[in-house]
C-alpha atoms as a PDB file:
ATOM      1  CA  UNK A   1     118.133  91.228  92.522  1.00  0.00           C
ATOM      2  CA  UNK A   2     118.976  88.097  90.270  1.00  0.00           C
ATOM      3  CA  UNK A   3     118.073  84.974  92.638  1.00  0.00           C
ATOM      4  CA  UNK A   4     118.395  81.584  91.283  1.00  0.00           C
ATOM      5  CA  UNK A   5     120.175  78.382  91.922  1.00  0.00           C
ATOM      6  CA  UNK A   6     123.581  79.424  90.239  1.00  0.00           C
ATOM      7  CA  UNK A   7     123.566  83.399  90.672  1.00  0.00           C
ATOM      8  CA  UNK A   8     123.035  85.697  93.102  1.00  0.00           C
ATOM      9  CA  UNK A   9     123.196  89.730  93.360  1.00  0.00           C
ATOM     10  CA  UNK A  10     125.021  90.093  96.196  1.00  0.00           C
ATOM     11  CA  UNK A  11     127.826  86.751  95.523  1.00  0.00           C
ATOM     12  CA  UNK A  12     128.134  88.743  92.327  1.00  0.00           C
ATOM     13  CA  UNK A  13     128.510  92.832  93.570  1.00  0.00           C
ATOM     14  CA  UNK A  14     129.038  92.535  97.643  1.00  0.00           C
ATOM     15  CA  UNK A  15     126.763  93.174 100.196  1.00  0.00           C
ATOM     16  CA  UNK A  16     124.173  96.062  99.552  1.00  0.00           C
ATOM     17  CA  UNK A  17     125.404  99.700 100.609  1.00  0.00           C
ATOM     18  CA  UNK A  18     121.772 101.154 101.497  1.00  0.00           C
ATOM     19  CA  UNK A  19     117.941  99.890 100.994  1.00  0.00           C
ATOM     20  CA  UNK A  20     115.653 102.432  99.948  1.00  0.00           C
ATOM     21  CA  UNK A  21     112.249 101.019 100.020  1.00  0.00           C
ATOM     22  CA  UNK A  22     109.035 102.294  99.731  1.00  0.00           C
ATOM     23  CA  UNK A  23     107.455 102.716 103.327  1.00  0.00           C
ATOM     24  CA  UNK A  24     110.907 104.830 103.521  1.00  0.00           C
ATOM     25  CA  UNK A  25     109.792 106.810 100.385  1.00  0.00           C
ATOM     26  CA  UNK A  26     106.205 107.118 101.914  1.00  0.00           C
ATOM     27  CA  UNK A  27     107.888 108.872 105.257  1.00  0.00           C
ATOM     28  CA  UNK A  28     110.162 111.211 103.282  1.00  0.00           C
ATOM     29  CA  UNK A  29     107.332 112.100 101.152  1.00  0.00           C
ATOM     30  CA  UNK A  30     108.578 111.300  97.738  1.00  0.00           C
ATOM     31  CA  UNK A  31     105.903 108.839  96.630  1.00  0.00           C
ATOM     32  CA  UNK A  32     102.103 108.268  98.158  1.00  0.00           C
ATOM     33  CA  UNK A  33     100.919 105.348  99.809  1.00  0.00           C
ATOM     34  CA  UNK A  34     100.104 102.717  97.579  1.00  0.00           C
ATOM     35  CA  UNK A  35      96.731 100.512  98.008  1.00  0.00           C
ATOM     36  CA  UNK A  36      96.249  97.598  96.331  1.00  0.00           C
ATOM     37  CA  UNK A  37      92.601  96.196  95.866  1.00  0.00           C
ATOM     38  CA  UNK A  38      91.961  93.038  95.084  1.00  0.00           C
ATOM     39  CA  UNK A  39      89.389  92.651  92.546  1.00  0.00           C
ATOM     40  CA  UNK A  40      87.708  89.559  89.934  1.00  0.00           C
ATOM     41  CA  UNK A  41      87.658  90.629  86.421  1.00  0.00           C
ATOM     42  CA  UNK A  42      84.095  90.673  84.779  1.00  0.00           C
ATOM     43  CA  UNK A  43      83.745  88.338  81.888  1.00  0.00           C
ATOM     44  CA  UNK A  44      80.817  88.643  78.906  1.00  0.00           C
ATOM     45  CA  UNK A  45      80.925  85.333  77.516  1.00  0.00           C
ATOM     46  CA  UNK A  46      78.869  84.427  75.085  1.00  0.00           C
ATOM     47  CA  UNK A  47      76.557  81.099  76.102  1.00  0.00           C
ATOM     48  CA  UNK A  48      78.418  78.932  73.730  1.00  0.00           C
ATOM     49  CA  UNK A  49      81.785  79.679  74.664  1.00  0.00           C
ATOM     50  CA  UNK A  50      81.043  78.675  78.384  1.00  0.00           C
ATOM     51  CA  UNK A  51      81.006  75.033  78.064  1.00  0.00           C
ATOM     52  CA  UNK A  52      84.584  75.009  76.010  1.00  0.00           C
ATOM     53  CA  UNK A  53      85.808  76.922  78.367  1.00  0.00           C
ATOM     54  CA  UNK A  54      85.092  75.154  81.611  1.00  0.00           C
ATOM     55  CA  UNK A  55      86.039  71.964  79.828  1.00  0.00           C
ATOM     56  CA  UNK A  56      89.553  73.606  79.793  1.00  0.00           C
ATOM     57  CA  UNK A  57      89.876  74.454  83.141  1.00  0.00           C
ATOM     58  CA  UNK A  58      91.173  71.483  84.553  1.00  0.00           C
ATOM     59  CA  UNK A  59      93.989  72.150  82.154  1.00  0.00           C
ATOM     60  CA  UNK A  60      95.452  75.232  83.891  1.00  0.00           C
END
């Protein structure tokens, strides 16, 4: 759906006719469950890049 201060899906179209969502698709069989595992990436710095990077961080 488009959501922001000046539009919106449902001003725009009308109310929805039917939600199909996926613990609905995971009953009827059409898709599998879905597991989601949250997970750090692994990083090989190299020694010298670690101080210019950590310097930076207080910039994100």
């Amino acid at each position: 759906p488009i959501e922001k201060s000046d539009r919106s899906t449902p001003a725009v179209f009308g109310d929805y006719i039917d939600v199909y969502d996926i613990h609905q698709a995971i009953q009827d069989g059409a898709t599998v469950p879905i597991y989601y595992e949250a997970r750090l990436a692994k990083l090989d710095l190299k020694e010298e890049e670690k101080p210019r990077i950590t310097a930076r961080q207080g910039e994100a």
